[in-house]
Protein backbone atom coordinates (compact mmCIF):
# COMPACT_ATOMS: atom_id res chain seq x y z
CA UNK A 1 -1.94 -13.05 -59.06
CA UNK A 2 -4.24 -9.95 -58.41
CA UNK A 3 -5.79 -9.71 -54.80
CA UNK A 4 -9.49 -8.25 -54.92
CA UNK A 5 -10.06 -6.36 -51.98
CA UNK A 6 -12.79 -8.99 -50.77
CA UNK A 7 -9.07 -11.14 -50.38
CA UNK A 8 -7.78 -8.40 -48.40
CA UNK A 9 -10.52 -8.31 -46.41
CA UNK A 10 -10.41 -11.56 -45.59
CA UNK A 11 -6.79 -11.77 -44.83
CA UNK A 12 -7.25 -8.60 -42.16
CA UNK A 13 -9.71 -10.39 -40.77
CA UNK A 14 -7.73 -13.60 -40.27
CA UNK A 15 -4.70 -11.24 -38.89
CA UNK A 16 -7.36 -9.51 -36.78
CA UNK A 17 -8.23 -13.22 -35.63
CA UNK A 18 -4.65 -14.15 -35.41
CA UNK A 19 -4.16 -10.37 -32.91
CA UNK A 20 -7.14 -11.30 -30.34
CA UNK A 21 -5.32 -14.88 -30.53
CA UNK A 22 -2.13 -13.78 -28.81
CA UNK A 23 -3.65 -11.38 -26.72
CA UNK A 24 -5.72 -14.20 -25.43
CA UNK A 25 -2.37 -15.39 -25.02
CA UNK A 26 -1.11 -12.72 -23.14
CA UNK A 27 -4.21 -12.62 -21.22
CA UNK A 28 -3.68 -16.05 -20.03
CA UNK A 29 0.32 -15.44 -18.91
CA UNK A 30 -0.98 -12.37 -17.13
CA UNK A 31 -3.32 -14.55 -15.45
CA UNK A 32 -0.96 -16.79 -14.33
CA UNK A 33 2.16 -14.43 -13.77
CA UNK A 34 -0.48 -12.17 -11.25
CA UNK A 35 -1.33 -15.59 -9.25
CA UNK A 36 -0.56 -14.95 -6.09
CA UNK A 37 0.02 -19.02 -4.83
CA UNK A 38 2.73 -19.13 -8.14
CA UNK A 39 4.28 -15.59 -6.67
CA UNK A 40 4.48 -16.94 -3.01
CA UNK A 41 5.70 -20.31 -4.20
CA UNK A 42 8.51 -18.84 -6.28
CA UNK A 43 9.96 -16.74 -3.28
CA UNK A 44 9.51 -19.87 -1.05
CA UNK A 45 11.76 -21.90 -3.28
CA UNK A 46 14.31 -18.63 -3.70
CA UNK A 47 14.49 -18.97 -0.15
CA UNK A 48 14.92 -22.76 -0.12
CA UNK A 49 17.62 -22.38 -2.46
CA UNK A 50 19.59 -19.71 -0.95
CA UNK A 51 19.61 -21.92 2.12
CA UNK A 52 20.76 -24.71 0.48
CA UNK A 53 23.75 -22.37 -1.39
CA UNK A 54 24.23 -21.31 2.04
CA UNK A 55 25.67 -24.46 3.37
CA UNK A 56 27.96 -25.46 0.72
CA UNK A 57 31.06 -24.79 -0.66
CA UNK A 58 29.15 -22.15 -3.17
CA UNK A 59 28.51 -19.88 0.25
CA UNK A 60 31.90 -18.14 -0.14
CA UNK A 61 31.32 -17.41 -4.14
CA UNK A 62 28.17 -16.10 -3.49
CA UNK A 63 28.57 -14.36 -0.44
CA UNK A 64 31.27 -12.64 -2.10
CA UNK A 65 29.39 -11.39 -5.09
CA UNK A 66 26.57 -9.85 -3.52
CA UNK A 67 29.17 -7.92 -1.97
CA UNK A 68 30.37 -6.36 -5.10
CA UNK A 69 29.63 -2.59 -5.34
CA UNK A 70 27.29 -1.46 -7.69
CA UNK A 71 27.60 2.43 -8.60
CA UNK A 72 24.35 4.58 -9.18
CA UNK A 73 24.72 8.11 -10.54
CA UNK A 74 22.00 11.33 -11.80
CA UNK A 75 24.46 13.93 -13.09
CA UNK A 76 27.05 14.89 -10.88
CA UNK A 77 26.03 13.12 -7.88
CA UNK A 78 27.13 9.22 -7.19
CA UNK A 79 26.70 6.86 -4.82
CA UNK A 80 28.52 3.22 -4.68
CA UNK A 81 26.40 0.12 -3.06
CA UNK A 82 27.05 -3.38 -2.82
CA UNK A 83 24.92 -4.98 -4.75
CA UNK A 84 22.91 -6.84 -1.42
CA UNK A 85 22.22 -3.57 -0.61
CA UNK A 86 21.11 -2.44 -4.23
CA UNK A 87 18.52 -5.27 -3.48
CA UNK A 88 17.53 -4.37 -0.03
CA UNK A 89 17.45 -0.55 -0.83
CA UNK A 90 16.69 0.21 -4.52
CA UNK A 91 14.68 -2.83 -5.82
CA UNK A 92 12.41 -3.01 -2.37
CA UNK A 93 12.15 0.42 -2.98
CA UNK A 94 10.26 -0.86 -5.81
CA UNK A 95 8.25 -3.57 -3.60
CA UNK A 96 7.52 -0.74 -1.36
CA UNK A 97 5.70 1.24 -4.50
CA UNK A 98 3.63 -1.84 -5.28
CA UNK A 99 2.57 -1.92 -1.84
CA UNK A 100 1.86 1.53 -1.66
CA UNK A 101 -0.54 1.53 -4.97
CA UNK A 102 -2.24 -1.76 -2.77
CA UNK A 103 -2.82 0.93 -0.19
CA UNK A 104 -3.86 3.43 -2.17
CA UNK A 105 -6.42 1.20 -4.13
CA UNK A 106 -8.01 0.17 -1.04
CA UNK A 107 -8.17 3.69 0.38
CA UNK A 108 -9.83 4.69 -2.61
CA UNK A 109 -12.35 1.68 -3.78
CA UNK A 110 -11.78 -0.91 -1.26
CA UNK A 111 -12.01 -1.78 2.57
CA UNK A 112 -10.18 1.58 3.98
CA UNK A 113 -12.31 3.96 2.15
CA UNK A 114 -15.32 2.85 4.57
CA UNK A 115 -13.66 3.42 8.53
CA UNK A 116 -16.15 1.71 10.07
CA UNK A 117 -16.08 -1.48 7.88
CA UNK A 118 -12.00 -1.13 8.19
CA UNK A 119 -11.92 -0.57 11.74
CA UNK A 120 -11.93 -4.25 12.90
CA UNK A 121 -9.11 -5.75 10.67
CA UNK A 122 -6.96 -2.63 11.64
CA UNK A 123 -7.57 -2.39 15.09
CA UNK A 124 -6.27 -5.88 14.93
CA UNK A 125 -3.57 -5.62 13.58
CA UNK A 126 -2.61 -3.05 16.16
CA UNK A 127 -2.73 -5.90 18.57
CA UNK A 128 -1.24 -8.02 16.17
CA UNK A 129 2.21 -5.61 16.41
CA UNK A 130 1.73 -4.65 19.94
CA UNK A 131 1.75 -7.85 21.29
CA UNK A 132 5.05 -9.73 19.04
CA UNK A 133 6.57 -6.73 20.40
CA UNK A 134 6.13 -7.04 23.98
CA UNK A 135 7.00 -10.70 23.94
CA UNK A 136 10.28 -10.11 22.48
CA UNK A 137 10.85 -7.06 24.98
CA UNK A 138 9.94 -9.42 28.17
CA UNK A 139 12.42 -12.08 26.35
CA UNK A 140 15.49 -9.70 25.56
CA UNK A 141 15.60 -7.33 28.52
CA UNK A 142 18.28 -9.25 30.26
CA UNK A 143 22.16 -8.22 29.84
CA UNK A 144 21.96 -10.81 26.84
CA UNK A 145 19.56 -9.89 25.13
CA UNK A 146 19.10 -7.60 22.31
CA UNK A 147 15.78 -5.52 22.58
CA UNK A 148 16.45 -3.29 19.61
CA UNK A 149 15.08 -5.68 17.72
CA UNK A 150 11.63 -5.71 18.92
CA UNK A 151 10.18 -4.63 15.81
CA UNK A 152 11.52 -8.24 14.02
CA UNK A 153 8.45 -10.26 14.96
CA UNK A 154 5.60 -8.01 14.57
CA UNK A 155 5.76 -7.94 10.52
CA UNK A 156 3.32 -9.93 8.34
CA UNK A 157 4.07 -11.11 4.81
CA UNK A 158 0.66 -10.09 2.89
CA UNK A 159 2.17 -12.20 -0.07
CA UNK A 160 2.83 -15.70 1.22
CA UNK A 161 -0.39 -15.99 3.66
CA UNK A 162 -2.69 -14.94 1.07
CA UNK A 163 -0.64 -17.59 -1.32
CA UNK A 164 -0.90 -20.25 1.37
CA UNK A 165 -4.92 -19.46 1.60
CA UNK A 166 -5.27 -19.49 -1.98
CA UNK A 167 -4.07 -23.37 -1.75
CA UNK A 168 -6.74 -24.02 0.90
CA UNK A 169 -9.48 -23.13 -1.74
CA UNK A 170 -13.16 -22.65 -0.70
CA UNK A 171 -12.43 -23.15 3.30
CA UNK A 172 -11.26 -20.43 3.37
CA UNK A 173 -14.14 -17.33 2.90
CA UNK A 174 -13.74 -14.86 0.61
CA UNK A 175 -14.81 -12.14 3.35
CA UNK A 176 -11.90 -13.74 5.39
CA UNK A 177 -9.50 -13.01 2.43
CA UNK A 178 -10.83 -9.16 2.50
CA UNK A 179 -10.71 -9.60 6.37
CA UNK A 180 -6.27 -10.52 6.34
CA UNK A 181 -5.84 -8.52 3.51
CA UNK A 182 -7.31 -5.30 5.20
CA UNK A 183 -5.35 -6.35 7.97
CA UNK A 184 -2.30 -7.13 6.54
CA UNK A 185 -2.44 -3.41 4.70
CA UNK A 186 -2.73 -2.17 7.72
CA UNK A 187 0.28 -4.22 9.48
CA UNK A 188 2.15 -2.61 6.36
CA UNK A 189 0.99 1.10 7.15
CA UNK A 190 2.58 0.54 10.91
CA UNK A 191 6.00 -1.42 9.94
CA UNK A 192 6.67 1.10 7.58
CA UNK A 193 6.19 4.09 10.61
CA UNK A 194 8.38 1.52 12.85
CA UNK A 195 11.23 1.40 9.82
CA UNK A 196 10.78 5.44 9.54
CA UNK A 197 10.92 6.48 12.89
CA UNK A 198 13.25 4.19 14.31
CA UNK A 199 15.55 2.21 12.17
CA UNK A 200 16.85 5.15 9.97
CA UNK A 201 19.89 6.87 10.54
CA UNK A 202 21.02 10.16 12.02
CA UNK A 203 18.89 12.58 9.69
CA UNK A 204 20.40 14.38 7.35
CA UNK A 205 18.30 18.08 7.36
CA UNK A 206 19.78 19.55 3.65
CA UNK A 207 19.13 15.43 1.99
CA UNK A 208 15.91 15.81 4.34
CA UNK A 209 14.70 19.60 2.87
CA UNK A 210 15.64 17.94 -0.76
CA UNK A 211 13.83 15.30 -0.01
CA UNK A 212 10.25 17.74 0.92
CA UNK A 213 11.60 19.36 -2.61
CA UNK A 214 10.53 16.11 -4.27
CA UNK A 215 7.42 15.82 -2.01
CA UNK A 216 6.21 18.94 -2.80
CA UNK A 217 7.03 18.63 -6.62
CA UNK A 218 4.55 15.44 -6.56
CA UNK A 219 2.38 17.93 -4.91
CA UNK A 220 2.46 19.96 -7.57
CA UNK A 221 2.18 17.49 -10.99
CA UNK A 222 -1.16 15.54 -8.47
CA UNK A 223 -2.51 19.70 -8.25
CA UNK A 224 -1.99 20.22 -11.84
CA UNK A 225 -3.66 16.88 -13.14
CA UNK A 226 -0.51 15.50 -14.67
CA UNK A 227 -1.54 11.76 -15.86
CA UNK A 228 1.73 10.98 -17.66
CA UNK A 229 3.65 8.41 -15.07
CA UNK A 230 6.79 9.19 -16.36
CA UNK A 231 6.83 12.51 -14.47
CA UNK A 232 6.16 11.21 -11.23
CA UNK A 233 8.81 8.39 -11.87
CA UNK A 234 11.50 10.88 -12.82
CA UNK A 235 10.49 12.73 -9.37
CA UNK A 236 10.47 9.41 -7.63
CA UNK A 237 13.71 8.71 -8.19
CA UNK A 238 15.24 11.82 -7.68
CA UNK A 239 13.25 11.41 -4.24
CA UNK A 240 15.02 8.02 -3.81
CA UNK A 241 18.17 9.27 -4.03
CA UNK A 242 17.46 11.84 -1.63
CA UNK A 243 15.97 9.72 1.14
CA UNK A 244 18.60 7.30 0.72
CA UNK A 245 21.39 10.23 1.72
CA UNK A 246 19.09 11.73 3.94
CA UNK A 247 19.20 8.58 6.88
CA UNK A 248 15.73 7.55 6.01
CA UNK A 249 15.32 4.33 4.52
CA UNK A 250 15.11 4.76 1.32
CA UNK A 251 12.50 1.92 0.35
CA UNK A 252 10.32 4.63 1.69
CA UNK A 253 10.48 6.54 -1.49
CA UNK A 254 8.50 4.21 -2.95
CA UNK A 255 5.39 4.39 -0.54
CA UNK A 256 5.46 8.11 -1.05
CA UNK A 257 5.36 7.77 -4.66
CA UNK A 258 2.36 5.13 -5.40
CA UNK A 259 0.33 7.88 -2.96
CA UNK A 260 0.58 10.54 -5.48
CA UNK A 261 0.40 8.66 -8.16
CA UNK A 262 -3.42 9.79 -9.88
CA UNK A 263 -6.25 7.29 -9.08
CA UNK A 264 -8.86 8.83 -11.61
CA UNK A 265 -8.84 8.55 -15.37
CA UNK A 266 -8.64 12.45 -17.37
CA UNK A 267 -10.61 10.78 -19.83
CA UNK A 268 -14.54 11.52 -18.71
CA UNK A 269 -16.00 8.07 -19.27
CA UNK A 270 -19.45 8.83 -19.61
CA UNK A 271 -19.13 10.32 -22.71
CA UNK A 272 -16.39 8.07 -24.47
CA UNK A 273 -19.00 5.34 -25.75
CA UNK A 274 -20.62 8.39 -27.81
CA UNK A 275 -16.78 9.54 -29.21
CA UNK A 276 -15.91 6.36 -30.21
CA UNK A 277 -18.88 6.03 -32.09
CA UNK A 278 -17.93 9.00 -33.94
CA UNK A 279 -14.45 8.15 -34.79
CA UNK A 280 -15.42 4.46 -35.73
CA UNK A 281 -17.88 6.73 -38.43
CA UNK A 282 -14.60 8.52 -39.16
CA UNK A 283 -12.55 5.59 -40.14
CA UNK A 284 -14.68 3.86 -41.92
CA UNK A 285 -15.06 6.59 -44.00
CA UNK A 286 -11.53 7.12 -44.27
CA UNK A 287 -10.68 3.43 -44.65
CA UNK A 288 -9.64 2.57 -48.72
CA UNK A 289 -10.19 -1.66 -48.79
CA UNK A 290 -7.90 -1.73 -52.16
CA UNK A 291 -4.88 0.47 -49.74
CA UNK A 292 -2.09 -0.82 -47.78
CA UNK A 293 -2.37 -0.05 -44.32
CA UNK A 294 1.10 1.96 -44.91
CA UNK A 295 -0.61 4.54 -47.62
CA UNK A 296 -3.72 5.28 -45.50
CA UNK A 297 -2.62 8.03 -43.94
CA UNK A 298 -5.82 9.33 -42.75
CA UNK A 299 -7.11 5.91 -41.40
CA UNK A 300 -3.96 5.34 -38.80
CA UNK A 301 -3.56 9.17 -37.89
CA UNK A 302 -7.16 8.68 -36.58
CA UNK A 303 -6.39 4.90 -35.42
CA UNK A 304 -3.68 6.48 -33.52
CA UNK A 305 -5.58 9.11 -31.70
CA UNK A 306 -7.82 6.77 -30.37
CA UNK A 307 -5.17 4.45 -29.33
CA UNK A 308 -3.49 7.43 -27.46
CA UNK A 309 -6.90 8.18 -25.96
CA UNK A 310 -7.74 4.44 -25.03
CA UNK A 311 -4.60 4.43 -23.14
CA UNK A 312 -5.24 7.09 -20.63
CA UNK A 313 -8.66 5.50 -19.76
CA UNK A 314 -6.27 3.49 -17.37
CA UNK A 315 -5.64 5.47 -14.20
CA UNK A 316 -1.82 6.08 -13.66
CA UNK A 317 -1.70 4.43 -10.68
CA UNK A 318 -2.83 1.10 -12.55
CA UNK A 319 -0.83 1.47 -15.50
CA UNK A 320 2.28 1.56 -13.16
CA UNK A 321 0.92 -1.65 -11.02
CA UNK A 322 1.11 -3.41 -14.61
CA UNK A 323 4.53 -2.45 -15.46
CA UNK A 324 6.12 -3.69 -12.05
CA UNK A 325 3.77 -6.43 -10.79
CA UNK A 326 5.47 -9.26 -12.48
CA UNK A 327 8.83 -7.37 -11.78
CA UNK A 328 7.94 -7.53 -8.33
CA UNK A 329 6.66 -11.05 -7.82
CA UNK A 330 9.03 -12.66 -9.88
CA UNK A 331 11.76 -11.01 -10.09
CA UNK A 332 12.55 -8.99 -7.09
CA UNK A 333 10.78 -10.65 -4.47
CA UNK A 334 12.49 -13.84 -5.19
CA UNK A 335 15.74 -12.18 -5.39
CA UNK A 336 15.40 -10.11 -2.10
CA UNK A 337 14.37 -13.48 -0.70
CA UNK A 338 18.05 -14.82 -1.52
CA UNK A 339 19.85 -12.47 -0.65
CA UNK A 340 18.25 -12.55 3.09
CA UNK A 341 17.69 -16.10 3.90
CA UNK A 342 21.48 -16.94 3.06
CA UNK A 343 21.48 -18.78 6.73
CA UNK A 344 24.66 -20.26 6.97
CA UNK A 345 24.49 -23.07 9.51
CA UNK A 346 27.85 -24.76 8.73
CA UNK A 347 30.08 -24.48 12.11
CA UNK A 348 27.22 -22.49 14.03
CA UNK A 349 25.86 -24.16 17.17
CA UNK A 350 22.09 -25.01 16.72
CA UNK A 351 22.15 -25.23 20.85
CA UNK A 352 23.70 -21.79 21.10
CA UNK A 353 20.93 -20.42 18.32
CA UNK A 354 18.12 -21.90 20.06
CA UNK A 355 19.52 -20.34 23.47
CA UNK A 356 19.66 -16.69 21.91
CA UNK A 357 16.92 -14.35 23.12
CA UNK A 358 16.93 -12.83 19.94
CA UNK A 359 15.32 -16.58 18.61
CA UNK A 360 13.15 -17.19 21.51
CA UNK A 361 11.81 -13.67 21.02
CA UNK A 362 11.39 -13.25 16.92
CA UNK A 363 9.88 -16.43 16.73
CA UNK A 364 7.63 -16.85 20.04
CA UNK A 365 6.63 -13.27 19.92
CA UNK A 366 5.61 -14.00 16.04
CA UNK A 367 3.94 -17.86 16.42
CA UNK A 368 2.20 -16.88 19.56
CA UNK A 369 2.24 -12.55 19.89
CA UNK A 370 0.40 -12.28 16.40
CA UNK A 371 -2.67 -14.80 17.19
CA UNK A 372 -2.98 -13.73 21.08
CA UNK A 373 -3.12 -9.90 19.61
CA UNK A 374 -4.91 -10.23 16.60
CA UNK A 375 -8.02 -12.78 17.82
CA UNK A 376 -7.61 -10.87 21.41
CA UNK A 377 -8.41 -7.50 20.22
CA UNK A 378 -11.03 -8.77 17.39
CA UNK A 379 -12.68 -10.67 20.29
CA UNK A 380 -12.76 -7.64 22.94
CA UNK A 381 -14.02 -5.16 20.33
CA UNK A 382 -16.55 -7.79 18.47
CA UNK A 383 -18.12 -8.87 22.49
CA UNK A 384 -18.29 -4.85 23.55
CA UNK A 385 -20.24 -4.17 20.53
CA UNK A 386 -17.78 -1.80 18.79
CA UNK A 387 -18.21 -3.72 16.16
CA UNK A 388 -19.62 -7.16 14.38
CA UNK A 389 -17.96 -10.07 12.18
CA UNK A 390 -18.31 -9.66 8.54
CA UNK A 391 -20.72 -11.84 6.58
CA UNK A 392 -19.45 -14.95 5.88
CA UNK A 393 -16.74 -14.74 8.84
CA UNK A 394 -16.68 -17.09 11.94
CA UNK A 395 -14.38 -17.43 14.83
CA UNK A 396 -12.52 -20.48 13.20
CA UNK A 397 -11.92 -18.00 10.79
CA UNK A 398 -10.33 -15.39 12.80
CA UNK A 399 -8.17 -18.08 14.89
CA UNK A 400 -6.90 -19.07 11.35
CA UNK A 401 -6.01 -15.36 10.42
CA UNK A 402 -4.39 -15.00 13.82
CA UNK A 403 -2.09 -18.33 13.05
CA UNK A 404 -1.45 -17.21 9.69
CA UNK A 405 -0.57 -13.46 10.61
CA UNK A 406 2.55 -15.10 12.13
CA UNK A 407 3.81 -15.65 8.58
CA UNK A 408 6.37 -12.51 8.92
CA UNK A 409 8.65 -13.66 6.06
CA UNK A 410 9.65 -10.29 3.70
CA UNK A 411 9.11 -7.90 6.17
CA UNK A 412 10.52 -9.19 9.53
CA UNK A 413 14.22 -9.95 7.30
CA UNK A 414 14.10 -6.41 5.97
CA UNK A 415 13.37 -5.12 9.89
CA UNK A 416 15.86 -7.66 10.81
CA UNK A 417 18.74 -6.44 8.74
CA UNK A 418 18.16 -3.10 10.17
CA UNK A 419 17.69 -3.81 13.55
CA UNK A 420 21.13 -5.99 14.01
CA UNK A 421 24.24 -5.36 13.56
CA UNK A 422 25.99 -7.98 15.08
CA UNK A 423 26.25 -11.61 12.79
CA UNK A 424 24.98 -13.97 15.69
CA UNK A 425 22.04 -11.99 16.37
CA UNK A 426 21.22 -11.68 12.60
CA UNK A 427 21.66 -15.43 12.18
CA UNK A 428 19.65 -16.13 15.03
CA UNK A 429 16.86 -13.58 13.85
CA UNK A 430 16.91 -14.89 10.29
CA UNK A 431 16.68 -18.57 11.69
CA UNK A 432 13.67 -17.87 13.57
CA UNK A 433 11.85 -15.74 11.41
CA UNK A 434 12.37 -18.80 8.77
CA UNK A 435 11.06 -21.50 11.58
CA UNK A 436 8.34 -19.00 12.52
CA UNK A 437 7.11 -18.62 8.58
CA UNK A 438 7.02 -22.34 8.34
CA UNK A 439 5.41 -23.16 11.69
CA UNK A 440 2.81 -20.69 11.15
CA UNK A 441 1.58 -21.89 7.70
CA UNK A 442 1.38 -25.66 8.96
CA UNK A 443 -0.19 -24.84 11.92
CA UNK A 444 -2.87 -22.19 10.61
CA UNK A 445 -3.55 -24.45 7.34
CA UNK A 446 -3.47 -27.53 9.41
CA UNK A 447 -6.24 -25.86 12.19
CA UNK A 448 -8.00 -24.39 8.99
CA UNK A 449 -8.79 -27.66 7.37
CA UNK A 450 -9.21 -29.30 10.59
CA UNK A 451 -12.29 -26.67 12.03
CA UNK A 452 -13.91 -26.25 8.81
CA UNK A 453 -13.98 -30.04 7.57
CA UNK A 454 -17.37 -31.04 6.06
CA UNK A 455 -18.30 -27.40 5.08
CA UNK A 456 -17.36 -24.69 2.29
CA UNK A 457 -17.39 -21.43 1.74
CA UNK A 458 -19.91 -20.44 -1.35
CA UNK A 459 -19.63 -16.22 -1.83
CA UNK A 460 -18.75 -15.64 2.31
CA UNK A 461 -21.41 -17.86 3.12
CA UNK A 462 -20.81 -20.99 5.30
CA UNK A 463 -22.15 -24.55 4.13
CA UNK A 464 -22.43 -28.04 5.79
């Protein structure tokens, strides 16, 4: 039976139908895959789990295999890594690179592209580092104690607060989101100095010169308006493996990375309405309704210039916050997350753990250093006058922040793992931080739901 080309029509309008169908689709697994309550509940039950492996029979099987070496190679150079530390090095190098494009975004349309607006959250998160870390000094400076690890409790874990306020819904203000989030950034920005400048190794100065090789090579593709990510991926990892000889930690590669990475579109947007126009005159005319797609040449050369051209309306620096996202949330975080919190209780004694100064300090300087710094310095600078509250933001707010900034989770294992060398003191560390993460989310959510009970939160305003 012959198909008259009003058939045809019809059908490519059905399959156009059936297309904006599963991208609808798509739409709505993006939606829930960039959810940042699913993310943070997914690493919180990797963690569960790798406690539970932990203290049964499986610890030795599993222990075992994460210890297997993993080799990496680029040409003639090779380097052999177990693979927990082809977690904790090469796929957080990856975290790292999502958290520097978080930076980067906010630097360029968000809070830290206005100082004065920024300057509250970050000034308190300077007390919300200083502090953790002068409790666990006063607590470790004994002959038993370990003080190198100061830098343990003063982390926040941007990912599971913000997933534990999305569950608290409209008490908590959307300004108060910006607020932590701003703040958490800039926790980030000083935890990843702390891991630079004093939990690397001896430097290495030719792996250190390579390594300004690859800086200044990202220099020079940002200078010459390369948009094509693949470049600065090929130079990121060459700068990886670099860093990671060099005594730096390598994770750091990735930061570097998402900060060259192009923010602006080449594509001048002003005038792409008017030159799609045009080329939707061009393939109409060059459209034949009786043709299959496959003989109209014309028609999908132009369809495929446009497609090329709709592409690089996305920024680079987006396009690679798509590709590694999910990667990130659901892949790596969870992964990193059991690797680290393999706390293996079985024969330890919980006395002994609670007795370490390495316990009393990670978690005490974490569950009571981040509030007392955080709400202390946002209270000193709001009551001088350096600066105000945002709109929509009270003081039960803040308090809750400051209880919630003691969710260290992520962060504090991967300072943790650097800091100690010795098992007990890692145990004790990793118990702590785990208590601490817990103790901080009940207690903040609990105070949360308590102080703003009988009122909501409609676009950062408050309501009886």
């Amino acid at each position: 039976m012959t198909q008259t080309p009003e058939s045809i029509i019809d059908e490519e309008i059905i399959g156009i139908d059936a297309v904006a169908r599963r991208i609808e689709k798509r739409d709505s697994i993006h939606e829930i895959t960039s959810n940042g309550t699913i993310a943070a509940a997914v690493m919180v039950l990797a963690a569960i789990l790798a406690v539970i492996v932990a203290n049964t029979p499986a610890y030795e099987a599993v222990h075992h295999f994460f210890e297997t070496g993993v080799t990496l190679g680029i040409g003639s150079w090779s380097a052999t890594l177990t693979l927990e530390q082809f977690v904790n090095d090469f796929l957080m190098a990856i975290f790292f690179l999502l958290v520097g494009i978080e930076l980067k975004y906010e630097m360029t349309v968000g809070q830290l592209r206005r100082p004065r607006q920024a300057a509250l959250p970050m000034l308190a998160a300077v007390g919300g580092v200083a502090v953790p870390s002068i409790i666990y000094m006063l607590l470790n400076l004994g002959a038993n104690g370990a003080p190198h690890g100061w830098a343990v409790p003063m982390a926040t874990d941007i990912a599971f607060a913000l997933g534990i306020m999305s569950l608290l819904g409209d008490r908590v203000a959307p300004a108060t989101k910006v607020f932590f989030s701003t703040l958490a950034i800039a926790d980030d920005i000083l935890a990843i100095i702390v891991i630079a400048v004093f939990y690397g190794q001896t430097p290495s100065v030719p792996w250190l010169a390579a390594s300004l090789g690859c800086v200044v090579v990202l220099t020079a593709l940002h200078r010459c308006h390369c948009y094509s990510s693949r470049w600065y991926i090929a130079a990121g990892l060459v700068l990886w493996v670099c860093m990671f000889n060099s005594g730096i930690h390598a994770t750091l590669a990735g930061v570097i990375l998402a900060l060259f990475l192009p923010a602006r579109s080449d594509i001048q947007l002003d005038s792409l309405r008017g030159w799609l126009g045009d080329k939707a005159v061009v393939l109409d005319d060059a459209y034949d309704e009786g043709s299959h797609v496959l003989g109209q040449h014309d028609f999908t050369v132009v369809a495929e210039g446009v497609e090329r051209v709709m592409h690089r309306v996305t920024p680079p620096l987006q396009r690679v916050e798509h590709a590694i996202s999910v990667l990130v949330n659901f892949l790596i975080l969870p992964l990193f997350a059991f690797v680290n919190a393999q706390v293996c209780l079985v024969g330890a004694d919980p006395a002994a753990i609670v007795a370490d100064p390495v316990t009393r300090g990670v978690f005490l300087g974490a569950f009571l250093g981040k509030p007392i710094g955080i709400i202390g310095v946002t209270f000193v600078l709001v009551k001088i006058g350096f600066a105000k509250l945002p709109r929509g933001v009270d003081w039960r707010q803040i308090i809750g922040v400051g209880l919630m900034g003691g969710l260290g989770f992520t962060m504090s294992i991967l300072i943790a793992g650097l800091a100690f060398s010795v098992e007990s003191e890692v145990l004790a560390a990793k118990c702590a931080i785990l208590a601490c993460s817990v103790a901080s989310a009940i207690v903040g959510s609990v105070f949360i739901l308590a102080a703003t009970h009988g009122s909501k939160h409609v676009d950062g305003a408050s309501e009886a």
